[in-house]
Protein backbone atom coordinates (compact mmCIF):
# COMPACT_ATOMS: atom_id res chain seq x y z
CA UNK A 1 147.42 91.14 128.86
CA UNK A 2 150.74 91.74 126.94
CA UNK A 3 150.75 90.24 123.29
CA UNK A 4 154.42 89.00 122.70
CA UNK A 5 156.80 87.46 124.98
CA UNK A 6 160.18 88.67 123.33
CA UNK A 7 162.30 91.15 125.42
CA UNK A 8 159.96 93.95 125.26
CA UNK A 9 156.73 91.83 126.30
CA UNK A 10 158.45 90.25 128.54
CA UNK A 11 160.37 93.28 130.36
CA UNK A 12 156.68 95.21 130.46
CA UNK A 13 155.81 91.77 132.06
CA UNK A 14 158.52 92.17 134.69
CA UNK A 15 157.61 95.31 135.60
CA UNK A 16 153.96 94.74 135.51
CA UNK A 17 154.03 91.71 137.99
CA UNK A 18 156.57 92.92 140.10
CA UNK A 19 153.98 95.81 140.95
CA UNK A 20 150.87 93.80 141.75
CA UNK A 21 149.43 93.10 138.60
CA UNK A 22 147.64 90.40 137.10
CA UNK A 23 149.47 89.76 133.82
CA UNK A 24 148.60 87.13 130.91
CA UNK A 25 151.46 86.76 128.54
CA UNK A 26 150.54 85.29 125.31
CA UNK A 27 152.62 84.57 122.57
CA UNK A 28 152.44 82.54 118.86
CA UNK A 29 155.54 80.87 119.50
CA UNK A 30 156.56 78.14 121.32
CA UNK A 31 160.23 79.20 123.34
CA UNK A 32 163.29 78.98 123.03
CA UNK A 33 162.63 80.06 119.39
CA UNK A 34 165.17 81.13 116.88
CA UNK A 35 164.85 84.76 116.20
CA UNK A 36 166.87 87.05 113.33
CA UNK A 37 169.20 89.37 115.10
CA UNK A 38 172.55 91.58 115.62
CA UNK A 39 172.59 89.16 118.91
CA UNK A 40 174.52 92.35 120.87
CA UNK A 41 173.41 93.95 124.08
CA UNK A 42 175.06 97.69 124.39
CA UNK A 43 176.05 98.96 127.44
CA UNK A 44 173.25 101.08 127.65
CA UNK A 45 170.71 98.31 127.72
CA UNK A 46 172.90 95.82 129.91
CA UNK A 47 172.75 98.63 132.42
CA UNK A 48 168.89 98.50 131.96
CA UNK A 49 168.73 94.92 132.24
CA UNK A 50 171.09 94.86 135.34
CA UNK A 51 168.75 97.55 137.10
CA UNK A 52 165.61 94.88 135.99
CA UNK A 53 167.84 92.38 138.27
CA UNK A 54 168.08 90.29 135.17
CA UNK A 55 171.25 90.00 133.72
CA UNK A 56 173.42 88.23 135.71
CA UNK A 57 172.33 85.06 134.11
CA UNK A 58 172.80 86.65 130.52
CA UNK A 59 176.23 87.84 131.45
CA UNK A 60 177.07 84.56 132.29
CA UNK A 61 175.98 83.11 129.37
CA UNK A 62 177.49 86.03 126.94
CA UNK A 63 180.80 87.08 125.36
CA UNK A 64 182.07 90.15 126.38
CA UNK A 65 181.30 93.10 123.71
CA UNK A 66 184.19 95.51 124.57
CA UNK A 67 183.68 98.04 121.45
CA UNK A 68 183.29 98.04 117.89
CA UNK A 69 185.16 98.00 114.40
CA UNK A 70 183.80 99.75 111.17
CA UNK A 71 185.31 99.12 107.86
CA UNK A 72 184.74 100.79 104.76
CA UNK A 73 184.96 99.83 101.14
CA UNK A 74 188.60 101.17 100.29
CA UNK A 75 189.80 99.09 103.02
CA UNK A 76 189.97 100.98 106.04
CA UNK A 77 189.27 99.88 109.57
CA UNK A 78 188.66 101.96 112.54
CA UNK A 79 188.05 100.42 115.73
CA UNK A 80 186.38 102.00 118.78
CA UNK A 81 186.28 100.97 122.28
CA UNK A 82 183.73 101.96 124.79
CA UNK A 83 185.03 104.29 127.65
CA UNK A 84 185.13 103.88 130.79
CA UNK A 85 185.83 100.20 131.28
CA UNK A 86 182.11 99.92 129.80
CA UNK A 87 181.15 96.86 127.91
CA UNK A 88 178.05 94.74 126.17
CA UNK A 89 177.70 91.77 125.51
CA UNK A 90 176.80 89.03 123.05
CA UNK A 91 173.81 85.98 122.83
CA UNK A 92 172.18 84.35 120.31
CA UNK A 93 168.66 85.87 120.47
CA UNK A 94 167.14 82.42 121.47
CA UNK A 95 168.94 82.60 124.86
CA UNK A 96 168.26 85.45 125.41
CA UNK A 97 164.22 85.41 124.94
CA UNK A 98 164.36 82.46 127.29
CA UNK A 99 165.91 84.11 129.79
CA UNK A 100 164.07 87.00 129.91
CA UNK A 101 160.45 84.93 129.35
CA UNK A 102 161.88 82.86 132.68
CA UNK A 103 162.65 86.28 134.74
CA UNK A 104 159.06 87.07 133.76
CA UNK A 105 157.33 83.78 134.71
CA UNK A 106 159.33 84.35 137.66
CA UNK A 107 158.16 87.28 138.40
CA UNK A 108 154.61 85.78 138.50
CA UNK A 109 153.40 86.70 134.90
CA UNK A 110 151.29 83.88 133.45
CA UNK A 111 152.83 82.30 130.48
CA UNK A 112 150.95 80.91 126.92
CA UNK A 113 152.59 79.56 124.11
CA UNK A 114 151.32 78.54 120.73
CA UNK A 115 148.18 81.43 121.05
CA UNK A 116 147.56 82.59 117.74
CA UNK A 117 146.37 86.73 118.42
CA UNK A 118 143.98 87.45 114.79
CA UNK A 119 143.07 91.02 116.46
CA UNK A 120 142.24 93.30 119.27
CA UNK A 121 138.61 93.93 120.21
CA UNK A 122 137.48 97.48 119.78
CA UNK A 123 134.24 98.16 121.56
CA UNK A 124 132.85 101.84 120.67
CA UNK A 125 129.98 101.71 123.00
CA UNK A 126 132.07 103.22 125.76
CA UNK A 127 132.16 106.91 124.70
CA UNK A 128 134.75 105.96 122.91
CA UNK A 129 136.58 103.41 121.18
CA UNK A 130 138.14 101.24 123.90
CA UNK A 131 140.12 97.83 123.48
CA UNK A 132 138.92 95.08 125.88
CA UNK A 133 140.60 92.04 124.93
CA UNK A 134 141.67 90.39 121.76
CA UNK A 135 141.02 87.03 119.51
CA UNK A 136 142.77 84.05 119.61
CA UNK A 137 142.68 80.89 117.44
CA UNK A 138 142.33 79.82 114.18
CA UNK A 139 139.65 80.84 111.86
CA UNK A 140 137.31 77.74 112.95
CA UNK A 141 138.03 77.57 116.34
CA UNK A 142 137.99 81.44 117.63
CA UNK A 143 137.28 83.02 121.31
CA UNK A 144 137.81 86.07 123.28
CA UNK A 145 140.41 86.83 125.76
CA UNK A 146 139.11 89.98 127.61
CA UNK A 147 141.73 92.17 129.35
CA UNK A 148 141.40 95.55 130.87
CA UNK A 149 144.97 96.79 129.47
CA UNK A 150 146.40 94.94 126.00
CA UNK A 151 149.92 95.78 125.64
CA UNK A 152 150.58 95.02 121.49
CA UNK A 153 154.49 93.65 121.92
CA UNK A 154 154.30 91.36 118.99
CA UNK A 155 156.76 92.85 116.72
CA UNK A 156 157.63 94.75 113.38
CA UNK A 157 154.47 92.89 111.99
CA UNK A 158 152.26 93.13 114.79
CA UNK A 159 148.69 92.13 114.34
CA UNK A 160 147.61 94.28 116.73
CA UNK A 161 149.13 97.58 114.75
CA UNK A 162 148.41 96.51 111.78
CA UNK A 163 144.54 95.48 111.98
CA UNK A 164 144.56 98.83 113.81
CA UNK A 165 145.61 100.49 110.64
CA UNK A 166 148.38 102.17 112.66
CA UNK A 167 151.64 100.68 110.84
CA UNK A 168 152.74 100.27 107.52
CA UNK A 169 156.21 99.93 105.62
CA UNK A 170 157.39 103.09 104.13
CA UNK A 171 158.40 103.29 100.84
CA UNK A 172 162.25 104.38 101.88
CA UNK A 173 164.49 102.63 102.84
CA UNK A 174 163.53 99.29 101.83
CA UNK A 175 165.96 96.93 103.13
CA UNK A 176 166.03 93.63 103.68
CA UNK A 177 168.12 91.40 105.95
CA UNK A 178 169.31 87.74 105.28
CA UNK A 179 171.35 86.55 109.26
CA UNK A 180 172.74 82.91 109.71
CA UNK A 181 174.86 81.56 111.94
CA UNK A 182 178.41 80.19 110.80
CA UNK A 183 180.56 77.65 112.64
CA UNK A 184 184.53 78.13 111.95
CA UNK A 185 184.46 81.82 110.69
CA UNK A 186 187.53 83.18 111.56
CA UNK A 187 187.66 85.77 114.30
CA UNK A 188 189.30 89.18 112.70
CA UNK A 189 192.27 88.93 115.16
CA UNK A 190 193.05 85.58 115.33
CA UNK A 191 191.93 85.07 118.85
CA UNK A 192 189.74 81.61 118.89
CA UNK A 193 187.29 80.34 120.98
CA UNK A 194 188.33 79.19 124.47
CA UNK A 195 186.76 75.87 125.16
CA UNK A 196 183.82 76.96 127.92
CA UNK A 197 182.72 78.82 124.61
CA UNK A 198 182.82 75.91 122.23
CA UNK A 199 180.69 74.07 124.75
CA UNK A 200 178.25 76.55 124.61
CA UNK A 201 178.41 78.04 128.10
CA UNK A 202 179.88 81.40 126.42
CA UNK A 203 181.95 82.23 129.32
CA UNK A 204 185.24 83.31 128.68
CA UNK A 205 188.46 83.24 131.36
CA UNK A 206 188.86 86.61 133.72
CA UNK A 207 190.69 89.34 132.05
CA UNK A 208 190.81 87.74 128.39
CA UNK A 209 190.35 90.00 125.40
CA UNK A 210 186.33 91.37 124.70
CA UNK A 211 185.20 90.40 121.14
CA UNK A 212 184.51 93.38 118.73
CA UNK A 213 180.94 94.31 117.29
CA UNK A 214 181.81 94.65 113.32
CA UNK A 215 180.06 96.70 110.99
CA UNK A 216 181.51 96.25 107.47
CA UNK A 217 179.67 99.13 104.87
CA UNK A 218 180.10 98.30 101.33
CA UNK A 219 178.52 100.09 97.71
CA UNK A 220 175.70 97.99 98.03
CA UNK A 221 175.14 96.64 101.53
CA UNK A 222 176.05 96.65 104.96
CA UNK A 223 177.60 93.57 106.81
CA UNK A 224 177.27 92.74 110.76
CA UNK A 225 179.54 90.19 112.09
CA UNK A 226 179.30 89.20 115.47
CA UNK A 227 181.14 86.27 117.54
CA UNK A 228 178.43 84.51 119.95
CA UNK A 229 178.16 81.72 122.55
CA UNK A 230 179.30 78.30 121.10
CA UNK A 231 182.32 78.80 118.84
CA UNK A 232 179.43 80.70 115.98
CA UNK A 233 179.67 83.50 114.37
CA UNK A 234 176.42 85.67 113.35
CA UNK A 235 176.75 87.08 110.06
CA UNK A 236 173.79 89.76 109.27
CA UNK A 237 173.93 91.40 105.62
CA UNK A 238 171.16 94.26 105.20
CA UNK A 239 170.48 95.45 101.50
CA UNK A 240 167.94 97.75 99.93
CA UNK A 241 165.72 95.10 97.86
CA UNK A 242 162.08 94.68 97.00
CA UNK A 243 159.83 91.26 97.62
CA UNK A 244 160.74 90.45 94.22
CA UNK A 245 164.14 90.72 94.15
CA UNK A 246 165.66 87.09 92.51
CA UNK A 247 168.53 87.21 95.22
CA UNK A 248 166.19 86.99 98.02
CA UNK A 249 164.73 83.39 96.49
CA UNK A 250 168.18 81.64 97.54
CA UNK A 251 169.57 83.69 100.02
CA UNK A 252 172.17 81.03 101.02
CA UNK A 253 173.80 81.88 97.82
CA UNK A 254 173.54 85.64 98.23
CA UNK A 255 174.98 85.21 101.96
CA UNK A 256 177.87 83.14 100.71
CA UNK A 257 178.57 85.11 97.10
CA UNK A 258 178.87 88.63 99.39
CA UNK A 259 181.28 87.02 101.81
CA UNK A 260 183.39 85.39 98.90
CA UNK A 261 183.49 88.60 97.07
CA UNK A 262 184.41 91.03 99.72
CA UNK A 263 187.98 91.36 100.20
CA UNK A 264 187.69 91.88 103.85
CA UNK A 265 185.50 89.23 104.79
CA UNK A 266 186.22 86.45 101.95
CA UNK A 267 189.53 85.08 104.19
CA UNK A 268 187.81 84.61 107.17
CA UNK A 269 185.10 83.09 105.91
CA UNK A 270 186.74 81.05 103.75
CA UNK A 271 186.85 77.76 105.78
CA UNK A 272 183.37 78.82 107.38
CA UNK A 273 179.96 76.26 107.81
CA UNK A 274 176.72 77.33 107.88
CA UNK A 275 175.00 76.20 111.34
CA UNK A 276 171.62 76.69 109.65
CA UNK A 277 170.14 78.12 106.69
CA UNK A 278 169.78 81.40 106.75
CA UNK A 279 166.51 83.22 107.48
CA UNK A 280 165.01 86.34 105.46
CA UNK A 281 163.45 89.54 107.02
CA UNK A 282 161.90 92.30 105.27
CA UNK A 283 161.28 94.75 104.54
CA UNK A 284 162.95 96.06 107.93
CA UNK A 285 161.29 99.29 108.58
CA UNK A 286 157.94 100.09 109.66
CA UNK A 287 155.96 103.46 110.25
CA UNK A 288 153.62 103.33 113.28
CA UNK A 289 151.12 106.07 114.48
CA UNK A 290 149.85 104.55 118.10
CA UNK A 291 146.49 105.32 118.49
CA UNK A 292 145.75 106.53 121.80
CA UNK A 293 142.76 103.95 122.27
CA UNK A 294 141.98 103.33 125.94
CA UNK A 295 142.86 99.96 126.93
CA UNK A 296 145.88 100.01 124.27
CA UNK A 297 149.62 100.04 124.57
CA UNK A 298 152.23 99.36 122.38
CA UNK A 299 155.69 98.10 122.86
CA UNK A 300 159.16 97.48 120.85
CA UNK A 301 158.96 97.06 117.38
CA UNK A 302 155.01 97.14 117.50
CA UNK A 303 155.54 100.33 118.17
CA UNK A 304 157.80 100.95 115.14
CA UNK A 305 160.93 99.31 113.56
CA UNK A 306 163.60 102.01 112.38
CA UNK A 307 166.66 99.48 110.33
CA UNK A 308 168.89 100.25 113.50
CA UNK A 309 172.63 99.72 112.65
CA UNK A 310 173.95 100.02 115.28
CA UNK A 311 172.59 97.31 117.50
CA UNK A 312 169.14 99.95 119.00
CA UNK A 313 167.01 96.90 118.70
CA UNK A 314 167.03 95.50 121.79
CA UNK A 315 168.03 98.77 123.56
CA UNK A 316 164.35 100.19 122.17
CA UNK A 317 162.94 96.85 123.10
CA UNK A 318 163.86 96.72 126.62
CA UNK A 319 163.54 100.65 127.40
CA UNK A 320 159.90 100.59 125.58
CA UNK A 321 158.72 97.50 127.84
CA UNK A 322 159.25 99.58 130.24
CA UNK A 323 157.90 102.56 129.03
CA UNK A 324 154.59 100.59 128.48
CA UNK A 325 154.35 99.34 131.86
CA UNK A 326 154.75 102.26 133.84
CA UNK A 327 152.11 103.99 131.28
CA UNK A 328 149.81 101.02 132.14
CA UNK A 329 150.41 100.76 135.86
CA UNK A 330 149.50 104.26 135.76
CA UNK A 331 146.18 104.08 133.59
CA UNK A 332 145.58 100.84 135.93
CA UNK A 333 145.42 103.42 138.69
CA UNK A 334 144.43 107.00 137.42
CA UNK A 335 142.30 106.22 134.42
CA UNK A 336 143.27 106.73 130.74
CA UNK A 337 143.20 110.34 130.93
CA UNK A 338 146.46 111.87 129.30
CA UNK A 339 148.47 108.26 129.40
CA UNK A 340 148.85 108.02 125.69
CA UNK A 341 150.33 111.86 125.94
CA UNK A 342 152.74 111.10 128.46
CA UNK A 343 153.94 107.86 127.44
CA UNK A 344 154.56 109.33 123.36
CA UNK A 345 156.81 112.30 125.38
CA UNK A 346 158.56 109.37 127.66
CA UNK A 347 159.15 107.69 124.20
CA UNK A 348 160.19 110.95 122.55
CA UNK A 349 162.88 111.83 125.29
CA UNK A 350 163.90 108.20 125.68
CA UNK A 351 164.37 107.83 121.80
CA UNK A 352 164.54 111.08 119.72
CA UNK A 353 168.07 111.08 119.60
CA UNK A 354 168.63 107.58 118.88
CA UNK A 355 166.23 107.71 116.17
CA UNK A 356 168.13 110.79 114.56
CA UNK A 357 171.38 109.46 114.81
CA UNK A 358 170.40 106.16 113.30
CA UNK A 359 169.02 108.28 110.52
CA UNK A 360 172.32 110.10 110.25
CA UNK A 361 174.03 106.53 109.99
CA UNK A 362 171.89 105.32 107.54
CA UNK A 363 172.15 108.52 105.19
CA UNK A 364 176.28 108.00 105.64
CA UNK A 365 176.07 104.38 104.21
CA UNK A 366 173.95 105.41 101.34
CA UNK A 367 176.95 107.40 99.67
CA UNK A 368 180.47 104.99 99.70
CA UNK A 369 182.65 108.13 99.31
CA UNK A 370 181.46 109.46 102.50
CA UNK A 371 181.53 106.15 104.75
CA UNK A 372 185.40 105.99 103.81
CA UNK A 373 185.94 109.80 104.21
CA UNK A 374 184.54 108.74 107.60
CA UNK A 375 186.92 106.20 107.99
CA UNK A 376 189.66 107.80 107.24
CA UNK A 377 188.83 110.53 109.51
CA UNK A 378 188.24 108.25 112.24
CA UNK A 379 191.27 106.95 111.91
CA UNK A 380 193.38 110.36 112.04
CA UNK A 381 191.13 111.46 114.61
CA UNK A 382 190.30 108.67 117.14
CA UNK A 383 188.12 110.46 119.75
CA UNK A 384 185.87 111.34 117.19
CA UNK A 385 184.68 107.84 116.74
CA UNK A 386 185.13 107.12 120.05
CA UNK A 387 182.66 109.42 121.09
CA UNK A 388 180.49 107.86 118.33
CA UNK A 389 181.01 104.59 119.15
CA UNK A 390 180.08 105.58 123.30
CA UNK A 391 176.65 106.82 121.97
CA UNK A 392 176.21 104.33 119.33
CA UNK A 393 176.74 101.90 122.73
CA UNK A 394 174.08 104.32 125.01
CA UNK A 395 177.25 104.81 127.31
CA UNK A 396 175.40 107.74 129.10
CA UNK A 397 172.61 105.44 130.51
CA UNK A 398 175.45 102.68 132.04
CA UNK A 399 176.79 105.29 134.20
């Protein structure tokens, strides 16, 4: 049973049913569902979903994503493009999911929607503490789903970790993230939408310019700007704030206000339309300690949500799903001895460096005068973010 049908329940579920097993995907939501996100695949990952047979439809569907642009508060702009011919590529998260949920359904997994997880069951009479299933439904209507493997891939908040005791939100950073989508922002070259992409199909003509990922770091915040299917724009500002924090009560106005007031940005968005109001995440990290219970594995941001900036998400999501599966294909087979060892060194060699270099990023936007000492350096020495932007785009794993 996988809890969570985003990419990395779904991708687990791939694997899982491809291989013979019985899988039950469950999930709270009812899909296509909107989802907050950078709404960028990195090479890395498109080279993991292309190996998963399951991106040609999501190519279709995307923009090209042929490098990236970083700007810093005094102004300057370095752009970076990945080597080799490499690319990503851009969808709006809802897409996406659906794709990857059909691929799995595909694939054989058994689909439910609308199934409302409350938490795993624990049974200690085993020798140890094993999970065997979890509950589902509402507080006056509950029941058991057993399940010989439970794979937690329901999120950052996940019920599963959570109940478990096994996450939590450090107290640094605390950051939250307000994402909408704009119609008419203008692109930062002056290129404009061709018309397969204002009808939504996202395809644009052989050989035309790839659309820039943007990362714009400012005093206070950091700003994500990426061009997607349909003639929109996703616009993703992260800050550090606290639950409290007045700005987060209307954060239309705090959206609009930093785009108005940053002299980079406030031209292009000038003309600009929200598609939607935007939608409020935080706060964006979260700690998790798996517990190696038999019966238990987790998945993506269940198993822990590090504030990537540069785009990870999906790239941990994918790579973890499968991480999970081949952990539980091989409990499924050899018992529970030494899985939860193996599978935290998979993890650990799959992500270390990732993690740290994230970290490193993060630490750089924290002081102003060192994100445009970086900029200015990339700009008199181009390789250097070149190379930056190539692991920032898991280059390596595309081959």
């Amino acid at each position: 049973m996988i809890v969570g049908a985003g990419p990395a329940g779904a991708v687990a579920g791939i694997v899982l049913a491809r291989a013979g097993a019985r899988v039950r995907l469950l999930d709270r939501a009812t899909f296509p569902r909107d989802k907050l996100c950078g709404d960028t695949i990195n090479p890395g990952t498109l080279a993991a979903l292309r190996r998963l047979g399951v991106a040609a439809e999501i190519e279709r569907r995307a923009l090209r994503v042929g490098g990236m642009i970083l700007t810093g508060e005094q102004r300057v702009t370095i752009e970076g493009r990945y080597p080799r011919g490499l690319h990503g590529c851009a969808i709006v998260r809802r897409d996406l999911d659906a794709l990857l949920l059909e691929a799995a359904v595909a694939a054989g997994c058994e689909f439910e929607s609308g199934v409302v997880v409350q938490r795993p069951v624990v049974d200690a009479s085993r020798g140890g503490p094993t999970v065997t299933g979890v509950v589902v439904g509402g507080t006056d209507a509950s029941c058991t789903l057993p399940a010989r493997i439970v794979v937690a891939a329901d999120g950052r908040r996940s019920v599963v970790a959570f109940t478990l005791r096994a996450a939590r939100h450090p107290a640094h950073p605390r950051r939250w993230a307000v994402g909408a989508y704009f119609e008419n922002f203008a692109p930062r070259w002056g290129l404009t939408p061709t018309a397969s992409d204002r009808g939504g199909i996202g395809v644009r003509p052989q050989g035309s310019v790839s659309t820039l990922g943007e990362m714009h770091v400012r005093r206070t915040c950091y700003i994500g700007v990426a061009e997607v299917p349909g003639g929109l724009t996703n616009v993703c500002l992260v800050k550090p704030s606290r639950p409290a924090d007045p700005d987060l009560r209307d954060p239309r106005a705090l959206l609009l206000r930093e785009l108005a007031e940053d002299s980079m940005l406030c031209s292009r968005a000038s003309d600009a339309r929200l598609a939607a109001p935007p939608v409020v995440l935080g706060p964006l990290a979260v700690d998790v300690n798996p517990p190696a219970l038999e019966g238990l594995l987790l998945a993506g941001d269940a198993a822990g949500f590090i504030d990537p900036m540069t785009g990870d998400g999906l790239h941990f999501a994918v790579r973890g799903g499968e991480l999970a599966a081949q952990a539980a294909l091989q409990a499924l087979e050899h018992g529970w001895t030494g899985v939860h060892a193996r599978l935290a060194g998979e993890r650990r060699r799959a992500f270390a460096g990732k993690w740290r270099f994230n970290r490193l990023l993060r630490a750089l936007v924290a002081s102003p005068r060192a994100i445009d000492a970086a900029t200015i350096a990339g700009r008199l020495a181009p390789r250097a973010f070149e190379s930056i932007v190539a692991r920032a785009g898991d280059c390596h794993r595309a081959g």
